[in-house]
Protein backbone atom coordinates (compact mmCIF):
# COMPACT_ATOMS: atom_id res chain seq x y z
CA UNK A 1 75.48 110.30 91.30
CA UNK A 2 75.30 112.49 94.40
CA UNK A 3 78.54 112.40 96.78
CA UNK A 4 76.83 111.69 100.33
CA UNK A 5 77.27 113.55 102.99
CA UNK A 6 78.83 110.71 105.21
CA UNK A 7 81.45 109.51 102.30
CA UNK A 8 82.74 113.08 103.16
CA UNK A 9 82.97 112.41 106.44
CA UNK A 10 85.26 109.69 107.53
CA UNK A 11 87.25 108.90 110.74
CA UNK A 12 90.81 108.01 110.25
CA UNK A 13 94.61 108.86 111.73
CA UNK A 14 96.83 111.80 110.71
CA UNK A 15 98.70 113.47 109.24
CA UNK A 16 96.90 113.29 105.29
CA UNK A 17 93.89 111.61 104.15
CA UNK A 18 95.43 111.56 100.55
CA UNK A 19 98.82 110.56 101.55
CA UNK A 20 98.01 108.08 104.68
CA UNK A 21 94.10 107.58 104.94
CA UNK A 22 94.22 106.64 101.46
CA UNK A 23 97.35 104.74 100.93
CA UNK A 24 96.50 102.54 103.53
CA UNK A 25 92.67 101.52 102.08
CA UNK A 26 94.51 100.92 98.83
CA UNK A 27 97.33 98.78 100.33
CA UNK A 28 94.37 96.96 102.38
CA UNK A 29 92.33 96.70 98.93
CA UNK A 30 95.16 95.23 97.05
CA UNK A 31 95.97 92.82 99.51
CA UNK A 32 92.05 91.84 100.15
CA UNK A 33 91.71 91.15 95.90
CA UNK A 34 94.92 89.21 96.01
CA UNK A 35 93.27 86.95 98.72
CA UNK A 36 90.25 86.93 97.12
CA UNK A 37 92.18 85.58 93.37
CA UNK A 38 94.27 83.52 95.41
CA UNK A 39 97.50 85.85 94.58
CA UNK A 40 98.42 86.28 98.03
CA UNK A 41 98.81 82.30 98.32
CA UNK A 42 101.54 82.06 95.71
CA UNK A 43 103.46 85.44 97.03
CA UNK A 44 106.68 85.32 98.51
CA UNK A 45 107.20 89.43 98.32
CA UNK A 46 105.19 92.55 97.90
CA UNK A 47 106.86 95.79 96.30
CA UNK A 48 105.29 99.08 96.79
CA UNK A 49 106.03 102.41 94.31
CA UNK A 50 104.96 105.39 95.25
CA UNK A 51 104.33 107.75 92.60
CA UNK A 52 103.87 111.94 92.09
CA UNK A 53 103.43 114.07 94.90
CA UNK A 54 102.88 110.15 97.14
CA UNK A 55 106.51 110.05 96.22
CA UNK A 56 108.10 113.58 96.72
CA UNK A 57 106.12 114.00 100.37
CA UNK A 58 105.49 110.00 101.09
CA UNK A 59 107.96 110.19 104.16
CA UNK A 60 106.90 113.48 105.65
CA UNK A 61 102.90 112.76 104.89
CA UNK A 62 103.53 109.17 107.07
CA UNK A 63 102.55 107.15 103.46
CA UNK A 64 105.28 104.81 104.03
CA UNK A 65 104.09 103.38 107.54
CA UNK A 66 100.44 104.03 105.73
CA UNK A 67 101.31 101.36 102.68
CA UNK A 68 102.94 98.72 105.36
CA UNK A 69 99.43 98.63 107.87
CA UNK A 70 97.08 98.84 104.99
CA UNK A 71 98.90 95.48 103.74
CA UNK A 72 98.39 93.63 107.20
CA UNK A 73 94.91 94.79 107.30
CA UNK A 74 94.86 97.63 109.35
CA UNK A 75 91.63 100.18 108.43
CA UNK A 76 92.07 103.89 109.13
CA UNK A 77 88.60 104.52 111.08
CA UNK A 78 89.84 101.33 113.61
CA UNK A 79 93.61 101.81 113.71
CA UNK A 80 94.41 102.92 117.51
CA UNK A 81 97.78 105.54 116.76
CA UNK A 82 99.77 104.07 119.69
CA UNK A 83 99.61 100.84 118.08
CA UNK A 84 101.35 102.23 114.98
CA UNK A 85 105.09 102.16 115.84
CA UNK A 86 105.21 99.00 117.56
CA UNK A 87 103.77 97.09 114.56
CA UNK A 88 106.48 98.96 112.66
CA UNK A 89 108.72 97.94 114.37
CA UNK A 90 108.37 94.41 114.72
CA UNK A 91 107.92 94.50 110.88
CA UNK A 92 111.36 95.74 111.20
CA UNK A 93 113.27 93.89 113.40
CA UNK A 94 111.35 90.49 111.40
CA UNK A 95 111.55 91.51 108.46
CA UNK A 96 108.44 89.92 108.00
CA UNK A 97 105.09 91.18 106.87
CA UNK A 98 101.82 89.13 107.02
CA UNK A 99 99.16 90.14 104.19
CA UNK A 100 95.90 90.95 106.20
CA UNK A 101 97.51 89.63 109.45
CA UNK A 102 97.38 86.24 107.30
CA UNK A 103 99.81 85.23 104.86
CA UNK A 104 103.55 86.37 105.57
CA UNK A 105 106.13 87.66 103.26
CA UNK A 106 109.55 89.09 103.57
CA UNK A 107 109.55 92.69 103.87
CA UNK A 108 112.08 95.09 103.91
CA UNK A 109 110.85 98.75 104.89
CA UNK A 110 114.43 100.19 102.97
CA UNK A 111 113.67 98.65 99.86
CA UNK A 112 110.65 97.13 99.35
CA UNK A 113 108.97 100.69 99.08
CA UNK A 114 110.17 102.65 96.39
CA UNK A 115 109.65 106.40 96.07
CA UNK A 116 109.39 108.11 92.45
CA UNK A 117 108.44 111.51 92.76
CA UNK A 118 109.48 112.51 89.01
CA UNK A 119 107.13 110.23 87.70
CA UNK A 120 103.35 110.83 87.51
CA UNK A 121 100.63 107.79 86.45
CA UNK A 122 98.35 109.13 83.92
CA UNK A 123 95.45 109.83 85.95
CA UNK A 124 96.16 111.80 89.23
CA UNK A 125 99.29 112.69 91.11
CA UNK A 126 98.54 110.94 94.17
CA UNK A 127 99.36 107.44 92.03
CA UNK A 128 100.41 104.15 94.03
CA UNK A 129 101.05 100.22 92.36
CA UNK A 130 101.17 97.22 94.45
CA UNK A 131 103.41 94.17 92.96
CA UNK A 132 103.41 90.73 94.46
CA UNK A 133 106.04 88.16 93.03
CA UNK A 134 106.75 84.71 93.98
CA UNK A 135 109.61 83.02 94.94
CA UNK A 136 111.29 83.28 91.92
CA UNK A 137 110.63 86.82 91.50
CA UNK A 138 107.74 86.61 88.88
CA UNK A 139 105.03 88.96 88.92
CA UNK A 140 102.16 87.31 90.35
CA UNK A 141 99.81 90.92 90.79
CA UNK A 142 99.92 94.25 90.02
CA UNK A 143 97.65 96.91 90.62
CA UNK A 144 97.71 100.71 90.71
CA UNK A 145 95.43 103.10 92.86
CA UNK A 146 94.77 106.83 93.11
CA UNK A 147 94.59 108.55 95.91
CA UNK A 148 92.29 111.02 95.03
CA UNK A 149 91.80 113.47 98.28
CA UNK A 150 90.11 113.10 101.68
CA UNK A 151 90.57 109.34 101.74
CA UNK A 152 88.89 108.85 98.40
CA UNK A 153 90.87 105.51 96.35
CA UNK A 154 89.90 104.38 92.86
CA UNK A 155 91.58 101.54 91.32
CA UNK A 156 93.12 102.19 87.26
CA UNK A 157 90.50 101.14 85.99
CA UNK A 158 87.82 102.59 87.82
CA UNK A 159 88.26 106.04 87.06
CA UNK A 160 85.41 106.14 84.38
CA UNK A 161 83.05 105.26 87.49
CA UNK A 162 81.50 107.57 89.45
CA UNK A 163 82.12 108.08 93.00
CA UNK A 164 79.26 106.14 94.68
CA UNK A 165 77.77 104.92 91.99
CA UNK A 166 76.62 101.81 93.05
CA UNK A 167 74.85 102.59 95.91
CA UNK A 168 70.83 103.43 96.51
CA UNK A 169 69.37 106.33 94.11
CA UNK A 170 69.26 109.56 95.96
CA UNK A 171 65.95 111.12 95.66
CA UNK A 172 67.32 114.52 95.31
CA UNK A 173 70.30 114.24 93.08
CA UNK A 174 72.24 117.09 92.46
CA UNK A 175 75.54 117.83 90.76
CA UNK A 176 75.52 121.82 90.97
CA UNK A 177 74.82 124.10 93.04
CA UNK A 178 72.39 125.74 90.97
CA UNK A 179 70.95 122.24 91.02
CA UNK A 180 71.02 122.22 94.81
CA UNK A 181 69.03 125.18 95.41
CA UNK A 182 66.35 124.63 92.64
CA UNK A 183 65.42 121.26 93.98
CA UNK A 184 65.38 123.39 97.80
CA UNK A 185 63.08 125.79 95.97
CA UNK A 186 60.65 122.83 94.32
CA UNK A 187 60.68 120.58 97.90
CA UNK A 188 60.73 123.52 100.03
CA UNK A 189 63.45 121.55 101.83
CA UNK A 190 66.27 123.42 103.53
CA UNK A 191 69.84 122.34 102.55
CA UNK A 192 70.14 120.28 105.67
CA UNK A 193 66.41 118.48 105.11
CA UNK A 194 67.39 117.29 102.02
CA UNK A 195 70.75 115.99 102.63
CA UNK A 196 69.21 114.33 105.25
CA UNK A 197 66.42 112.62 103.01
CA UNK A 198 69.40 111.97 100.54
CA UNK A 199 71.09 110.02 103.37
CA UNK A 200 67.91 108.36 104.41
CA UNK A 201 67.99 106.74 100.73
CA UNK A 202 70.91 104.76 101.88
CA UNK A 203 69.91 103.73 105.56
CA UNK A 204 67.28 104.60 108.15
CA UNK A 205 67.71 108.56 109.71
CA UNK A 206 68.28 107.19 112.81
CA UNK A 207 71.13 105.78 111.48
CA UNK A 208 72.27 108.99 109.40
CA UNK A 209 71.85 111.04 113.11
CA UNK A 210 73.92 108.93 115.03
CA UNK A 211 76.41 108.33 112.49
CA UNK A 212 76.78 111.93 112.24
CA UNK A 213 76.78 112.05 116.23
CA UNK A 214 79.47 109.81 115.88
CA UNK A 215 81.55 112.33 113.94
CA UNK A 216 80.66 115.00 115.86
CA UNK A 217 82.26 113.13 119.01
CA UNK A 218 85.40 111.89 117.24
CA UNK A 219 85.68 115.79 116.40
CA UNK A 220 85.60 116.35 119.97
CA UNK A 221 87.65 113.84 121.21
CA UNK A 222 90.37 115.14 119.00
CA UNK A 223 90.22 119.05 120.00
CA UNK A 224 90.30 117.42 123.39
CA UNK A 225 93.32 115.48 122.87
CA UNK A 226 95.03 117.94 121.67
CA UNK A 227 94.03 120.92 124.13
CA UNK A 228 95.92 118.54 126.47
CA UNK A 229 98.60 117.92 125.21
CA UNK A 230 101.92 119.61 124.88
CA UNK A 231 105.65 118.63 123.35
CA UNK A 232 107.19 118.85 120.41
CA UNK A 233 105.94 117.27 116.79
CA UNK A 234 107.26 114.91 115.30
CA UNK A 235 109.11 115.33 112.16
CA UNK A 236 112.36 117.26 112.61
CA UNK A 237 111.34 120.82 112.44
CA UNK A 238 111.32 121.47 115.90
CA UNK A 239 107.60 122.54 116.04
CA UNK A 240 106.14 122.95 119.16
CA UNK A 241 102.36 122.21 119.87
CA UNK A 242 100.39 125.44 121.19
CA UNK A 243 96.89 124.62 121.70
CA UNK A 244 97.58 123.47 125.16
CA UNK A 245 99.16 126.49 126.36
CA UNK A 246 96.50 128.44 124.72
CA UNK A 247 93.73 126.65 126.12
CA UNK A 248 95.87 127.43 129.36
CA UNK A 249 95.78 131.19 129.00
CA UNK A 250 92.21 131.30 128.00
CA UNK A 251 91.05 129.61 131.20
CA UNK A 252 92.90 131.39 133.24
CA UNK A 253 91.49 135.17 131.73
CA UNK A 254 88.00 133.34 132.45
CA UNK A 255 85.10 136.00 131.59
CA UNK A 256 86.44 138.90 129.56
CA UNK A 257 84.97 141.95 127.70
CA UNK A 258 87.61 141.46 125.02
CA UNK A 259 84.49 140.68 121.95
CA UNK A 260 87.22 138.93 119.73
CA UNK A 261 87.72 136.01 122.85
CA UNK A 262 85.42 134.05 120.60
CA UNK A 263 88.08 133.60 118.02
CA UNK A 264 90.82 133.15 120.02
CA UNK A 265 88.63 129.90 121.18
CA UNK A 266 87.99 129.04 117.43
CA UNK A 267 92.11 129.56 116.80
CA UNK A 268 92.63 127.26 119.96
CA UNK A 269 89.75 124.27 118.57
CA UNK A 270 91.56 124.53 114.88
CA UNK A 271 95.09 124.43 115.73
CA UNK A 272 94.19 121.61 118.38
CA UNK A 273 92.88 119.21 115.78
CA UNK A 274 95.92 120.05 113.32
CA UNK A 275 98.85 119.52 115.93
CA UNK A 276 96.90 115.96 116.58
CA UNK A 277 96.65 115.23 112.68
CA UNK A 278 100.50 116.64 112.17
CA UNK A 279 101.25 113.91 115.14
CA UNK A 280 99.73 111.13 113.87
CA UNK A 281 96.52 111.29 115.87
CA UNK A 282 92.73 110.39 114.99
CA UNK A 283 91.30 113.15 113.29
CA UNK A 284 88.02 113.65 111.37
CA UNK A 285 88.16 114.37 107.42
CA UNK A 286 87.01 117.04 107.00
CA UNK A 287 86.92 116.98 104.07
CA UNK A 288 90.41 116.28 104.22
CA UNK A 289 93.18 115.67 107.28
CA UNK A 290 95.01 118.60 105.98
CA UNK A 291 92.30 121.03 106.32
CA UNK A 292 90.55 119.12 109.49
CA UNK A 293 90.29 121.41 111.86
CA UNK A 294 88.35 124.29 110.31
CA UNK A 295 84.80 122.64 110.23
CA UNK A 296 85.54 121.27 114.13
CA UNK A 297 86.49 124.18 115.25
CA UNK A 298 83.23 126.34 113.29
CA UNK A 299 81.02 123.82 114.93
CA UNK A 300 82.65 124.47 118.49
CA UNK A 301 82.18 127.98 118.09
CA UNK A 302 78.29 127.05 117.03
CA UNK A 303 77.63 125.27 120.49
CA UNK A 304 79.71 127.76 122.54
CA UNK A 305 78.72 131.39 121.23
CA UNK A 306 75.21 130.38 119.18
CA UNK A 307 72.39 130.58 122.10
CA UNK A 308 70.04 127.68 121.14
CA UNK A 309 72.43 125.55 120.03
CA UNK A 310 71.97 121.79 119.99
CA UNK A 311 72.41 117.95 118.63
CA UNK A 312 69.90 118.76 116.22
CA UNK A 313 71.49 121.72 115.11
CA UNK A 314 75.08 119.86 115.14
CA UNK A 315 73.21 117.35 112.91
CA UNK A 316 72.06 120.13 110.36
CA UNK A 317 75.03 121.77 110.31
CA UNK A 318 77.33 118.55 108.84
CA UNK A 319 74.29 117.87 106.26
CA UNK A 320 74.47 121.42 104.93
CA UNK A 321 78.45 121.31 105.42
CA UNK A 322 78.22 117.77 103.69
CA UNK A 323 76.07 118.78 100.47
CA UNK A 324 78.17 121.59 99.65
CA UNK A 325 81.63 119.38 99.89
CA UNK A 326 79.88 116.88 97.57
CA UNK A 327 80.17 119.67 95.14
CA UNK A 328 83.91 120.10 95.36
CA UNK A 329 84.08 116.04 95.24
CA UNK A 330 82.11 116.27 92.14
CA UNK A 331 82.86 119.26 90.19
CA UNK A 332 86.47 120.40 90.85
CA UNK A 333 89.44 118.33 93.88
CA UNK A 334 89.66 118.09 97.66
CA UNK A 335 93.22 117.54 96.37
CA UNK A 336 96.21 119.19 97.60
CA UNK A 337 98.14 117.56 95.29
CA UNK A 338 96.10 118.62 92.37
CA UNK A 339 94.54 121.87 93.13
CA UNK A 340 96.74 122.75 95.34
CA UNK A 341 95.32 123.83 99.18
CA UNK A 342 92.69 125.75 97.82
CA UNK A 343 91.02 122.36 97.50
CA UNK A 344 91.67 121.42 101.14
CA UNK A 345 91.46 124.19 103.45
CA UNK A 346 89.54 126.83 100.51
CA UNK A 347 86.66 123.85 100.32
CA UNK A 348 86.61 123.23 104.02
CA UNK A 349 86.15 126.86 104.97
CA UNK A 350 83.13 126.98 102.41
CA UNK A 351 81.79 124.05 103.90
CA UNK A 352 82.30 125.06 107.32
CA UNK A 353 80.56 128.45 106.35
CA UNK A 354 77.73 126.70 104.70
CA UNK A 355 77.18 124.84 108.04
CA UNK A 356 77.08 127.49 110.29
CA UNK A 357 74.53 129.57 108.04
CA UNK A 358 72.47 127.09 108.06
CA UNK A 359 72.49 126.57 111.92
CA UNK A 360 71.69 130.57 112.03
CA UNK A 361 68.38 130.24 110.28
CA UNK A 362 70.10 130.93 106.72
CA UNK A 363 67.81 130.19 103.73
CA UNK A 364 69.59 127.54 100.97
CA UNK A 365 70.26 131.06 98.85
CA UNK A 366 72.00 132.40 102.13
CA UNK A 367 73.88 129.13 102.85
CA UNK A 368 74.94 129.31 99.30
CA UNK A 369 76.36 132.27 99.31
CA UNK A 370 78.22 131.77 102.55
CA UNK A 371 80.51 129.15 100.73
CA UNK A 372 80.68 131.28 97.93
CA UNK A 373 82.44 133.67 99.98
CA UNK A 374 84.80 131.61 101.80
CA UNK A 375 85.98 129.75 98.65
CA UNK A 376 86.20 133.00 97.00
CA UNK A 377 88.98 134.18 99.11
CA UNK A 378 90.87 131.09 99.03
CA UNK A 379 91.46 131.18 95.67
CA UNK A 380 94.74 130.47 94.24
CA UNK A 381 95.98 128.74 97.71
CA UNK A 382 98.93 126.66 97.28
CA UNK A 383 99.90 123.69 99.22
CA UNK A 384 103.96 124.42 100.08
CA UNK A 385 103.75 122.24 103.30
CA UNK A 386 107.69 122.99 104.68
CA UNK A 387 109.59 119.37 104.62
CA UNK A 388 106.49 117.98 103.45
CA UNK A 389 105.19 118.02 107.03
CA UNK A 390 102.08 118.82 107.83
CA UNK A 391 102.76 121.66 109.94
CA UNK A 392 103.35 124.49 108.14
CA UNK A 393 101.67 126.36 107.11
CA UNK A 394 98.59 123.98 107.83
CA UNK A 395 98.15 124.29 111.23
CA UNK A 396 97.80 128.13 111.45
CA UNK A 397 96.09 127.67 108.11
CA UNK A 398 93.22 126.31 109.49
CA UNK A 399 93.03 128.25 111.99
CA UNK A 400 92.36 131.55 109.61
CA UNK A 401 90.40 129.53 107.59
CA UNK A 402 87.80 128.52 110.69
CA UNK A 403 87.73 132.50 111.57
CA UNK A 404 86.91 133.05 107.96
CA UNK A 405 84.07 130.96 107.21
CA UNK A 406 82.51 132.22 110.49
CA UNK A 407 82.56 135.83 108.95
CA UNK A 408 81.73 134.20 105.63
CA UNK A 409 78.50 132.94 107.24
CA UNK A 410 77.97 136.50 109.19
CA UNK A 411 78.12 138.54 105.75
CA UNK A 412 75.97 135.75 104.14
CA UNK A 413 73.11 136.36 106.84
CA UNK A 414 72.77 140.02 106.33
CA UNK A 415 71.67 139.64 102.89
CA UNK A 416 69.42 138.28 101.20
CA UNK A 417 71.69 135.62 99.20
CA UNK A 418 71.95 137.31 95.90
CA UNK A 419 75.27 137.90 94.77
CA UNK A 420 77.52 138.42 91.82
CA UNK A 421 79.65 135.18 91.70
CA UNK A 422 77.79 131.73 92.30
CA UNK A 423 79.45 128.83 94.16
CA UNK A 424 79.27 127.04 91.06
CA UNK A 425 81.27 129.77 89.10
CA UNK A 426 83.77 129.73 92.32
CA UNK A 427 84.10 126.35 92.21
CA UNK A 428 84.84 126.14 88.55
CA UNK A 429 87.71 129.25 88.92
CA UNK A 430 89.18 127.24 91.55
CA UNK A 431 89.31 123.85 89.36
CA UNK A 432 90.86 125.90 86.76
CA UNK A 433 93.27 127.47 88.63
CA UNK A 434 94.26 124.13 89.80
CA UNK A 435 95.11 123.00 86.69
CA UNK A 436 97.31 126.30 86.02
CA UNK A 437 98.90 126.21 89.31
CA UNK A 438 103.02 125.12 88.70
CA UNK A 439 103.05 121.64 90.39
CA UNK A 440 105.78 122.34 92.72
CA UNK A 441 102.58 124.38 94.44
CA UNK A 442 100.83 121.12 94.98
CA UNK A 443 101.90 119.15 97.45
CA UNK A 444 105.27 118.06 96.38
CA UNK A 445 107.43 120.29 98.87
CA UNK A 446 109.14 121.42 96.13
CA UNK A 447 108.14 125.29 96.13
CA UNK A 448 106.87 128.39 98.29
CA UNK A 449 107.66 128.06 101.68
CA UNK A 450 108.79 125.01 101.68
CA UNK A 451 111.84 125.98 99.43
CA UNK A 452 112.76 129.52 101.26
CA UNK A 453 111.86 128.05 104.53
């Protein structure tokens, strides 16, 4: 079954969609069966272990306070950040946590969360288990989840299941991108068209376009919020936001003959989303919080410096973006913490790149081969976030990784989209390398810069 283009797509808060967006739907899944089995009735406690790379960057990746709202109920696309740390702590200073805002149990944030970073659950790092016990401390529940990358959770027992495989049949199915671009060739269907009659499949286009609309605004709203805002990050390092005073320095050059402006305006949109994401803030995934500011910023830079831009072209520009993430869904990780950030920020940047050649009047071989080439050179990435913040290296990360998918799309559109290596090939090399790559280079703060730091 084809990943959809708006599964990709999701609105949530920062700083990880593995290590918060997802921690919190599986804390808010556990706690929904248990009400629905009548668990939650006889609880009188809920323990939470967090497992793998959840355990050795839990506190720094915000999984912790993650866990704790996904257990009251709270949902990641309608969580207000500001409302975060009061909740906290009143859980706190009660000691008290209801299950969906319904049932309440004690709850101590010390110990009732347990961190085990040495020990991995047999199908993905990202591993999390939910036990409720009653008053006499029996086990009354017990389930584990997987955090799988870019918000994606699948239950123990799911794993066998493909991702969306319950919903409508796509008429275009693809799992390849060789498969992509033969069913362009038989329909005569850009990449965008027939994403977009994938997506009508599922519910009416004027749904898909406003949904997407939707994300396009939340991206906004974000580079916004954080071209305004200035301080320090939280998290210890002593990091100070920049996009502010860049967005500053820009305005006040105004019209320049500098011809590389342009990228210091895609720098500025990338880093802005990041230093919201690293804060906590509502960000887009993208296809992942860690790597959310590359396709933001790439479609700034399409309705600033592209003449003709438009909605329509904004709209065409996620599809195409969307189809080609579904590959990296389906074929290798948008995982951090199992490919390492080659997964993140390499299959953002090919996505990003993919959407802006098509936007530029690429052909599907074209838009193809602009992801190629942005994956390409993101090969072997590691993920070596320092004090398993996400700060850096991210946030500068992104920002070279929105200014190379733009000059992935460039080369892509002055050929003719034959090339050498095929996205599909790429896509494999990077799966592989994944599973090569030393784990202290995934997400677990344990190596790279976050070790000579």
């Amino acid at each position: 079954m084809t990943v959809g283009v708006l599964d990709l797509f999701r609105i949530g808060i920062g700083p990880s969609s593995s290590h918060t967006v997802g921690p919190m739907r599986a804390a808010r899944r556990f706690a929904t069966e248990c009400a629905a089995t009548g668990s939650s009735d006889r609880a009188a406690g809920v323990r939470v272990t967090l497992y793998g790379s959840l355990g050795a960057t839990g506190v720094g990746h915000g999984t912790i306070p993650a866990v704790v709202l996904g257990l009251a109920g709270f949902e990641p696309d309608r969580t207000d950040p500001d409302d975060v740390e009061p909740f906290l702590q009143r859980v706190a200073a009660t000691g008290e946590l209801a299950l969906l805002g319904r049932h309440p149990v004690p709850f101590d944030l010390a110990t009732d969360v347990v961190l085990e970073p040495d020990e991995v659950l047999p199908h993905h790092p990202n591993g999390v288990t939910f036990t409720a016990v009653d008053a006499a401390g029996a086990v009354v529940d017990q389930r584990s989840y997987y955090s799988v990358g870019g918000g994606f959770v699948v239950r123990d027992d799911e794993f066998d299941v493909p991702i969306g495989g319950d919903a409508e049949p796509m008429p275009h199915p693809f799992t390849s991108a060789d498969d992509l671009l033969a069913r362009c060739a038989a329909t005569g269907l850009t990449v965008a068209e027939l994403a977009m009659e994938n997506e009508v499949a599922r519910r009416p286009v004027e749904q898909v376009r406003a949904a997407l609309l939707e994300i396009w605004a939340a991206m906004q709203a974000c580079v916004e919020r954080g071209c305004r805002t200035d301080g320090e990050l939280p998290g210890g390092l002593g990091v100070q936001r920049r996009a502010a005073g860049l967005r500053r320095s820009l305005e006040a050059i105004g019209a320049t003959t500098d011809p590389l402006t342009a990228l210091d305006w895609v720098n500025l949109w990338a880093m802005a989303v990041n230093e919201e994401n690293a804060a906590g803030g509502r960000v887009v995934t993208a296809p992942t919080n860690g790597a959310a500011g590359i396709v933001p910023a790439v479609l700034h830079y399409y309705r600033r410096f592209v003449p003709g831009s438009s909605d329509d072209g904004v709209v065409d520009f996620l599809l195409a973006a969307g189809a080609v993430g579904a590959l990296f869904k389906m074929n290798a990780s948008i995982s951090g913490a199992e490919v390492g950030c080659q997964g993140e920020v390499g299959s953002a940047c090919a996505m990003a790149a993919a959407g802006l050649a098509q936007v530029m009047g690429g052909t599907p071989a074209q838009v193809e081969n602009a992801a190629e080439i942005a994956l390409e050179h993101n090969l072997g990435l590691t993920c070596d976030p320092i004090g398993g913040l996400v700060q850096v290296p991210c946030i500068e990360r992104n920002a070279m990784a929105a200014t190379k998918a733009i000059n992935a799309a460039r080369l892509s559109l002055h050929s003719d989209g034959t090339h050498l290596v095929s996205l599909d090939q790429a896509i494999a090399t990077m799966r592989d390398t994944g599973r090569d790559m030393h784990d202290k280079y995934k997400e677990t703060a344990r190596g790279g810069l976050a070790v000579t730091f």
